[in-house]
PDB file of N, CA and C in Angstrom:
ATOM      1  N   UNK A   1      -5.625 227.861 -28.986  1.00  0.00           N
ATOM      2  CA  UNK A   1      -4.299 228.253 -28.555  1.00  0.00           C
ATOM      3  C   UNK A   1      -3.807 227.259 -27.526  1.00  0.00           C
ATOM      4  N   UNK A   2      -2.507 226.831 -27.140  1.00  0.00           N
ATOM      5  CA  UNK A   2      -1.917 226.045 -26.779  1.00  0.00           C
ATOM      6  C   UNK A   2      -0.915 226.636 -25.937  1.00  0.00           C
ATOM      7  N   UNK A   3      -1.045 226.750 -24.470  1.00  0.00           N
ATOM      8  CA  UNK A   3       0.028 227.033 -23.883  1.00  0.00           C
ATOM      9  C   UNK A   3       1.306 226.023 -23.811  1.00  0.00           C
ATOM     10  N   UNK A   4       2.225 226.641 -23.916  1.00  0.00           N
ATOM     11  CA  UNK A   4       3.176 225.509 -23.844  1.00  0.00           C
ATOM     12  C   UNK A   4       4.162 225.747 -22.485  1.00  0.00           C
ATOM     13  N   UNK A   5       4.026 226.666 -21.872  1.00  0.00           N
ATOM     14  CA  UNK A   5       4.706 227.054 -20.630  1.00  0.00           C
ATOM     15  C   UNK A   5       4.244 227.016 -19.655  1.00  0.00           C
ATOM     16  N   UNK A   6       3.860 226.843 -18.858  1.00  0.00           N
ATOM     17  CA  UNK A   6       2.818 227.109 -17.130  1.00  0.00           C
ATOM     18  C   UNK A   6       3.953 226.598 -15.941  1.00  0.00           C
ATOM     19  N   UNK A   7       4.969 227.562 -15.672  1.00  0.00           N
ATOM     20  CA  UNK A   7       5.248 227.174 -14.280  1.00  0.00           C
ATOM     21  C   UNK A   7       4.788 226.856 -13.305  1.00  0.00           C
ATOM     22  N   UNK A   8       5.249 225.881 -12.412  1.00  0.00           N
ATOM     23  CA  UNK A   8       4.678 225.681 -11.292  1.00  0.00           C
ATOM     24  C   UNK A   8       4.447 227.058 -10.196  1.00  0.00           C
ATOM     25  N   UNK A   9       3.766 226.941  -9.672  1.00  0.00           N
ATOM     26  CA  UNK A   9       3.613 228.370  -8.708  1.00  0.00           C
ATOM     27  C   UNK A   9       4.597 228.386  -7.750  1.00  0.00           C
ATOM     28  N   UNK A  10       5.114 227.255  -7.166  1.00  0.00           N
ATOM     29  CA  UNK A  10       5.360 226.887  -5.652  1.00  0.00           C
ATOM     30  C   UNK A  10       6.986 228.144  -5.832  1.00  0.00           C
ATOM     31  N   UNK A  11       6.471 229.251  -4.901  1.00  0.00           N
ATOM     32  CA  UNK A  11       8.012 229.853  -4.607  1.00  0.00           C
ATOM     33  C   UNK A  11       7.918 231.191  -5.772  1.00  0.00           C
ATOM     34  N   UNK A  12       7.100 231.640  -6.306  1.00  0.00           N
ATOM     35  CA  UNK A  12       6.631 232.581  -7.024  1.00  0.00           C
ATOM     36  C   UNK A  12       6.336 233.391  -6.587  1.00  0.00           C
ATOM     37  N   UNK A  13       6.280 234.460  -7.084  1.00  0.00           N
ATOM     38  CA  UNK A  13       5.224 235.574  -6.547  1.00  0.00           C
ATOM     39  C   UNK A  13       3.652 235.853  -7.950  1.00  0.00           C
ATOM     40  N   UNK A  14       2.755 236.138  -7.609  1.00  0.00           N
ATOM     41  CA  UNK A  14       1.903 236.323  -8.874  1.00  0.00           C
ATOM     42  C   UNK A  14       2.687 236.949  -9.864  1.00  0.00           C
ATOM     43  N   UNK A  15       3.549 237.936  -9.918  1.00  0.00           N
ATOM     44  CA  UNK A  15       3.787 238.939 -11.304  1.00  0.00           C
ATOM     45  C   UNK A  15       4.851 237.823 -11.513  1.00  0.00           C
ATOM     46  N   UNK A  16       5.773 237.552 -10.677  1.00  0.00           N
ATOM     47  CA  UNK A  16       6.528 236.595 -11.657  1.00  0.00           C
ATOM     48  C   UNK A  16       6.308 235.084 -12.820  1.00  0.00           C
ATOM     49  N   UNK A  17       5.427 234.690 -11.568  1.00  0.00           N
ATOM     50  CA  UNK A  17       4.398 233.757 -12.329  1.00  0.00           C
ATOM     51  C   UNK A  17       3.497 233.879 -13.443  1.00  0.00           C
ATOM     52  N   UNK A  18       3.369 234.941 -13.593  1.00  0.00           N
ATOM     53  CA  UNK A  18       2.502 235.674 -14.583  1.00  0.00           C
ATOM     54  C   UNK A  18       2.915 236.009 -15.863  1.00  0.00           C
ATOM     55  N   UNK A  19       4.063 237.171 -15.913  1.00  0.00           N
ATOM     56  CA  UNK A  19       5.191 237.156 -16.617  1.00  0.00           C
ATOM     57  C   UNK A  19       5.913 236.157 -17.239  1.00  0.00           C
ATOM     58  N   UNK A  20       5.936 234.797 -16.446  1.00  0.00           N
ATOM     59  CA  UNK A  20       7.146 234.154 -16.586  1.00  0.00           C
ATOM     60  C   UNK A  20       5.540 233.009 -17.991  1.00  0.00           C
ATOM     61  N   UNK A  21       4.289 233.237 -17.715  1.00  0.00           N
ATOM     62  CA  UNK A  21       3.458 232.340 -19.023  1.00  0.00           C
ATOM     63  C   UNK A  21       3.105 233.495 -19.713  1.00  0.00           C
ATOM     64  N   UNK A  22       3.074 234.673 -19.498  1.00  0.00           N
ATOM     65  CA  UNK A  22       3.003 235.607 -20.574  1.00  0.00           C
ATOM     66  C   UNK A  22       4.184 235.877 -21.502  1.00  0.00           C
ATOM     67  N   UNK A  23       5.276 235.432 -20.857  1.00  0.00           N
ATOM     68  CA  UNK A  23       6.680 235.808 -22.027  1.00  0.00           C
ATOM     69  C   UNK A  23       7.212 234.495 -22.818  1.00  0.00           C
ATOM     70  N   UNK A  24       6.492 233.365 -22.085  1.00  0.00           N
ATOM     71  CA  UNK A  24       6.584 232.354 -22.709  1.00  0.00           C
ATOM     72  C   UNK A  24       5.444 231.907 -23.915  1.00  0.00           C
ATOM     73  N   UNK A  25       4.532 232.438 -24.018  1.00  0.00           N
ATOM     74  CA  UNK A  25       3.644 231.656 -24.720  1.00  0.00           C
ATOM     75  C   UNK A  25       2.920 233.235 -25.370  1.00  0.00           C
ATOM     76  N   UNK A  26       3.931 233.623 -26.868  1.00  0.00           N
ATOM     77  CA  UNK A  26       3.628 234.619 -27.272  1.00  0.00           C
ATOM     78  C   UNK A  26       1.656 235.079 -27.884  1.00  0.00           C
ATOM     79  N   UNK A  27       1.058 233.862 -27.993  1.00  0.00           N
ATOM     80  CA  UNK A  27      -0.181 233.562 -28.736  1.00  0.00           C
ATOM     81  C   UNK A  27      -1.253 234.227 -27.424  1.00  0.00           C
ATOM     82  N   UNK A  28      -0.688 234.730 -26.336  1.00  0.00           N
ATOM     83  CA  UNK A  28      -1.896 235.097 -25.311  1.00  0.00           C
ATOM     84  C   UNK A  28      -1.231 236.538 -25.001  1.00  0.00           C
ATOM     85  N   UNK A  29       0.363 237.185 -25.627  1.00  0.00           N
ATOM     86  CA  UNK A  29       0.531 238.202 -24.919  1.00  0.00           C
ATOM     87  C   UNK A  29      -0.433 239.210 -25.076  1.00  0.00           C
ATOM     88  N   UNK A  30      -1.338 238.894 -26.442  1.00  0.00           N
ATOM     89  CA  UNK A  30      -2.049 240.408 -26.932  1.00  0.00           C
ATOM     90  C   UNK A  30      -3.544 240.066 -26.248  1.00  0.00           C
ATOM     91  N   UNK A  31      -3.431 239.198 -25.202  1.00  0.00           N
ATOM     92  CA  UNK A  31      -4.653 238.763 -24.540  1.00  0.00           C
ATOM     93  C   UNK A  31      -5.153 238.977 -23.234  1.00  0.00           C
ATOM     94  N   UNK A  32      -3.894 238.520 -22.603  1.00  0.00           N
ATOM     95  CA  UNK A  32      -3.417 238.820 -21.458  1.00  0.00           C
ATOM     96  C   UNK A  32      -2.635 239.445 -21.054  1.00  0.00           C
ATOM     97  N   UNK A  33      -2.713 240.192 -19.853  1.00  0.00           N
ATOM     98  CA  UNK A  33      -1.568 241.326 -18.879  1.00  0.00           C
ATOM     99  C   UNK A  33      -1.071 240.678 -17.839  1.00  0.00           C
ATOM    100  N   UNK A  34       0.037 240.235 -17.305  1.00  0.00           N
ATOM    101  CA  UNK A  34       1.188 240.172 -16.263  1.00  0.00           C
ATOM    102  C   UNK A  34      -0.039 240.653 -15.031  1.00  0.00           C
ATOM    103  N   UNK A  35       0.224 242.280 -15.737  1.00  0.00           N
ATOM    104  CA  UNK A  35       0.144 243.451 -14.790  1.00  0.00           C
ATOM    105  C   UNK A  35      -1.762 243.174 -14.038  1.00  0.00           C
ATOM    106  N   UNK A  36      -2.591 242.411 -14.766  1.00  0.00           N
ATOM    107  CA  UNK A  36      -4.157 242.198 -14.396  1.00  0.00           C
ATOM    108  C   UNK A  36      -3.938 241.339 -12.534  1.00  0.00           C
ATOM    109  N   UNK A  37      -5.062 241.601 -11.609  1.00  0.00           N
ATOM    110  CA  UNK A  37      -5.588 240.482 -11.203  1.00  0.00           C
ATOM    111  C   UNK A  37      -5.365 239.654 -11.359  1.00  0.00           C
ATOM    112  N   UNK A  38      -5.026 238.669 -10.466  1.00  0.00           N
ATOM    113  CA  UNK A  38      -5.031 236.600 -10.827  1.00  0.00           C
ATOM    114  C   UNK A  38      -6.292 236.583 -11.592  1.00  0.00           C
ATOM    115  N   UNK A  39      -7.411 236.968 -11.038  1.00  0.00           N
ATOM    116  CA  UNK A  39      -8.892 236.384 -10.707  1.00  0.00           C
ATOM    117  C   UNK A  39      -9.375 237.006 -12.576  1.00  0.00           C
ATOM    118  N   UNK A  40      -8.945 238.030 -13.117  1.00  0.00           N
ATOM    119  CA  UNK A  40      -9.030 238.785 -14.036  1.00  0.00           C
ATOM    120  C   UNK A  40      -8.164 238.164 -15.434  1.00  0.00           C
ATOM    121  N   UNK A  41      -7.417 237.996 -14.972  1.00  0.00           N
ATOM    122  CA  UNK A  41      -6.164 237.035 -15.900  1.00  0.00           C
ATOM    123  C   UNK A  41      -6.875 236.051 -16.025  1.00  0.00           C
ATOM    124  N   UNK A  42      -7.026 235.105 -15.616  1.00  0.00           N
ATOM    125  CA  UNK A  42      -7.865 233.476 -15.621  1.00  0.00           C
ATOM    126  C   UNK A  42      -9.216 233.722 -15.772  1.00  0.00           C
ATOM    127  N   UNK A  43      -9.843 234.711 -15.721  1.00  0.00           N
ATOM    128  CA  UNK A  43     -11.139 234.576 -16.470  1.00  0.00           C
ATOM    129  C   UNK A  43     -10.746 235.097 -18.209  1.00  0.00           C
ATOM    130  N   UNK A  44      -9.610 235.629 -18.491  1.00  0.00           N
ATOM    131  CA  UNK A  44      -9.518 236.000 -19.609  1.00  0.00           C
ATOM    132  C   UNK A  44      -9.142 235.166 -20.736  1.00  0.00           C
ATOM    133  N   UNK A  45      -7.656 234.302 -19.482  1.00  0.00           N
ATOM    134  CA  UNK A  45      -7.816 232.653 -20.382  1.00  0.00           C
ATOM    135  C   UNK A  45      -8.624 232.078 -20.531  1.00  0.00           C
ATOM    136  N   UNK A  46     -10.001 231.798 -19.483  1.00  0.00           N
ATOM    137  CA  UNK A  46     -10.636 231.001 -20.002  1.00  0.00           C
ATOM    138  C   UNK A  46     -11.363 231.099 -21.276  1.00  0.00           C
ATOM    139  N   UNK A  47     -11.394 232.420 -21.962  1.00  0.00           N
ATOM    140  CA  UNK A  47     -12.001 233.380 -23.192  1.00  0.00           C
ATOM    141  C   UNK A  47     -11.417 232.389 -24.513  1.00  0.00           C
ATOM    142  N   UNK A  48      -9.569 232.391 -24.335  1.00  0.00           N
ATOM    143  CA  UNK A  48      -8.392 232.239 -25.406  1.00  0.00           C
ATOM    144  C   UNK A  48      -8.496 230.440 -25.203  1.00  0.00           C
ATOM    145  N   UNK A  49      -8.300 229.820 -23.898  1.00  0.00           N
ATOM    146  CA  UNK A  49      -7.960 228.396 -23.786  1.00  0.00           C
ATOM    147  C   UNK A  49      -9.330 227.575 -23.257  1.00  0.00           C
ATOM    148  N   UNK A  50      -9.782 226.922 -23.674  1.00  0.00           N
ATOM    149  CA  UNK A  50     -11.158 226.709 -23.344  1.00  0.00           C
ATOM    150  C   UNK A  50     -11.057 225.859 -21.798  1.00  0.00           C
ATOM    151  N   UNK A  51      -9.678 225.186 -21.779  1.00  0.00           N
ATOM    152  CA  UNK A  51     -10.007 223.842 -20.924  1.00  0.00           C
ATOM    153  C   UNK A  51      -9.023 224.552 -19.336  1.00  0.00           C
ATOM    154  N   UNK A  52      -9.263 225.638 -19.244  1.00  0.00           N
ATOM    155  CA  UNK A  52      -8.389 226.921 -18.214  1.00  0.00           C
ATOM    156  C   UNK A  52      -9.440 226.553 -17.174  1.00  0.00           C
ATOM    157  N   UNK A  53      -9.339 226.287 -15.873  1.00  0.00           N
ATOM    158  CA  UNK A  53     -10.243 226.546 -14.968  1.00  0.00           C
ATOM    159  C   UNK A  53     -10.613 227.641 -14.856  1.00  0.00           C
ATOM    160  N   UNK A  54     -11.910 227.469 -14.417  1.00  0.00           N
ATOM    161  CA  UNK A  54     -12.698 228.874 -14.013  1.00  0.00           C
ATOM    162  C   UNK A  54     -11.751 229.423 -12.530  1.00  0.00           C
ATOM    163  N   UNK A  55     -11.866 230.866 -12.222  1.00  0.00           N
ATOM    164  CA  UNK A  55     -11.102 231.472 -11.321  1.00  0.00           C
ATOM    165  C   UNK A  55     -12.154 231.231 -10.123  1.00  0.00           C
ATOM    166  N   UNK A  56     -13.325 231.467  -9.996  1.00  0.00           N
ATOM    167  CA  UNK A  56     -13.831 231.635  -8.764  1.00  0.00           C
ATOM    168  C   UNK A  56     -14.505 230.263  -8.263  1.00  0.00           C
ATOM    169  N   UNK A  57     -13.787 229.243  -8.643  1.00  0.00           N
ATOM    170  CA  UNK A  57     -13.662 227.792  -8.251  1.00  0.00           C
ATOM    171  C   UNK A  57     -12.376 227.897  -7.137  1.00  0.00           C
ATOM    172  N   UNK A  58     -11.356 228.697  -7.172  1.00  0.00           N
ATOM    173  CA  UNK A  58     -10.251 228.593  -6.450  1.00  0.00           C
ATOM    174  C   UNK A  58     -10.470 230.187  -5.213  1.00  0.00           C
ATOM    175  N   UNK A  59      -9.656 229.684  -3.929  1.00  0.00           N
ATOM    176  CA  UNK A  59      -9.545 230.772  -3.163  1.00  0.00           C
ATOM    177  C   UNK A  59      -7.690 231.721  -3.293  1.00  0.00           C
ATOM    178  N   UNK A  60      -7.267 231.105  -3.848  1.00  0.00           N
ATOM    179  CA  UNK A  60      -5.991 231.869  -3.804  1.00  0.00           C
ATOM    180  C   UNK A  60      -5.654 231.352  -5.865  1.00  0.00           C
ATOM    181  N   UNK A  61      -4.631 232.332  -5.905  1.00  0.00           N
ATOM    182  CA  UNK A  61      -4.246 232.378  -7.186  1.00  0.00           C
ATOM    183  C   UNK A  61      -3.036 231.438  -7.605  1.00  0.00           C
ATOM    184  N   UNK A  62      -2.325 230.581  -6.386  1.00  0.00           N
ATOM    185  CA  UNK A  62      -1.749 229.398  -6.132  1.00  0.00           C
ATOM    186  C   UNK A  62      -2.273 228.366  -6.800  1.00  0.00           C
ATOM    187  N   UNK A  63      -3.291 227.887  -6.149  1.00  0.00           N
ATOM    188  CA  UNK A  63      -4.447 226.426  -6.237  1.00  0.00           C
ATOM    189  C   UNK A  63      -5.029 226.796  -7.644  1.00  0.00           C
ATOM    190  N   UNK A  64      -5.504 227.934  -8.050  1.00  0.00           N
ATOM    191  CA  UNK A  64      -5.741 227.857  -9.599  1.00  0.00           C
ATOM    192  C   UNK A  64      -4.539 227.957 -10.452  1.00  0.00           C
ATOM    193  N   UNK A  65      -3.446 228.296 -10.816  1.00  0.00           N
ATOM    194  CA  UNK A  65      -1.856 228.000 -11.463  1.00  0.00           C
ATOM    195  C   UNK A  65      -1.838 226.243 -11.260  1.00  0.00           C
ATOM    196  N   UNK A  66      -2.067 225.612 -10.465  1.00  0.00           N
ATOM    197  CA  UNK A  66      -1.676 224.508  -9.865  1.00  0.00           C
ATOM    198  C   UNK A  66      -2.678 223.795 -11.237  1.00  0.00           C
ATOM    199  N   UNK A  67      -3.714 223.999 -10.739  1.00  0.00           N
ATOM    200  CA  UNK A  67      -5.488 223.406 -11.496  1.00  0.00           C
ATOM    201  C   UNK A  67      -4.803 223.550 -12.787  1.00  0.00           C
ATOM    202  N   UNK A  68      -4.553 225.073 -13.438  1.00  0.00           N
ATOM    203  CA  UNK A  68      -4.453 225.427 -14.727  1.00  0.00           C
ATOM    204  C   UNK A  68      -3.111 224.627 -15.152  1.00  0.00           C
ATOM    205  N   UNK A  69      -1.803 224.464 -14.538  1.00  0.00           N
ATOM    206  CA  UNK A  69      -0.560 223.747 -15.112  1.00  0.00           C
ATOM    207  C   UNK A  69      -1.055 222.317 -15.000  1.00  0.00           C
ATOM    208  N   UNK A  70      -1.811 220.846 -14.200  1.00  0.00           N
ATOM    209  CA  UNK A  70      -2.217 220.045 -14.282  1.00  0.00           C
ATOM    210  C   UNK A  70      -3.514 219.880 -15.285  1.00  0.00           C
ATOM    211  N   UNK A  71      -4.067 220.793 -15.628  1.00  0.00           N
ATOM    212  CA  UNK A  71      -5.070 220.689 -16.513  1.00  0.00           C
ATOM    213  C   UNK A  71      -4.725 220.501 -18.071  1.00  0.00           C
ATOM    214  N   UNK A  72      -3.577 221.580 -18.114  1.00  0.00           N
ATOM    215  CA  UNK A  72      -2.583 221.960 -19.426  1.00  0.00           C
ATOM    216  C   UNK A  72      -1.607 221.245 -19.674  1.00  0.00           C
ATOM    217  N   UNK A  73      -1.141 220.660 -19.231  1.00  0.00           N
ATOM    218  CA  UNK A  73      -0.179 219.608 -18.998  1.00  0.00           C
ATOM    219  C   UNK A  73      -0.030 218.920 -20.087  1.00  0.00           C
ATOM    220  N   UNK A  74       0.509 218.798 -21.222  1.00  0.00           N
ATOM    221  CA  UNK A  74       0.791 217.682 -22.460  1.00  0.00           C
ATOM    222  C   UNK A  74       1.238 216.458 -21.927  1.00  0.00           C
TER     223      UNK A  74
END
C-alpha cells in the first residue's frame, strides 16, 4: 500500500493530522482509526506500510509524522 497523502504535522493537532491521512489515502481507512493513539496508529501502519517508522523510536507523535512524511515521501 502506498500512501499518497502525509501532511506535515507542524500546526496540527493529532486528530486532525490523523484524519486529514486517513481521509486521504482510502487503502488504510479499514486499517486504521483517526480516533486510536499516535503510538497505536503507527504501530498499525507499520503492519499495512512496511517502510513506516517504528513508534517507540520517537517521543512525541510530531517527530514520528515528520520521520513517517520524510520516509514516504515520493
Amino acid at each position: 500500500m502506498a500512501l499518497t497523502t502525509i501532511p506535515n504535522p507542524m500546526g496540527l493537532t493529532w486528530q486532525a493530522w490523523a484524519d486529514t491521512v486517513v481521509g486521504f489515502n482510502a487503502a488504510c481507512r479499514n486499517q486504521v482509526s483517526a480516533d486510536d493513539a499516535w503510538e497505536e496508529f503507527a504501530q498499525r501502519l507499520t503492519l499495512i506500510e512496511p517502510n513506516t517508522p517504528r513508534p517507540d523510536f520517537f517521543d512525541t507523535w510530531q517527530a514520528w509524522a515528520e520521520a513517517l512524511k520524510r520516509t514516504l515521501e515520493v
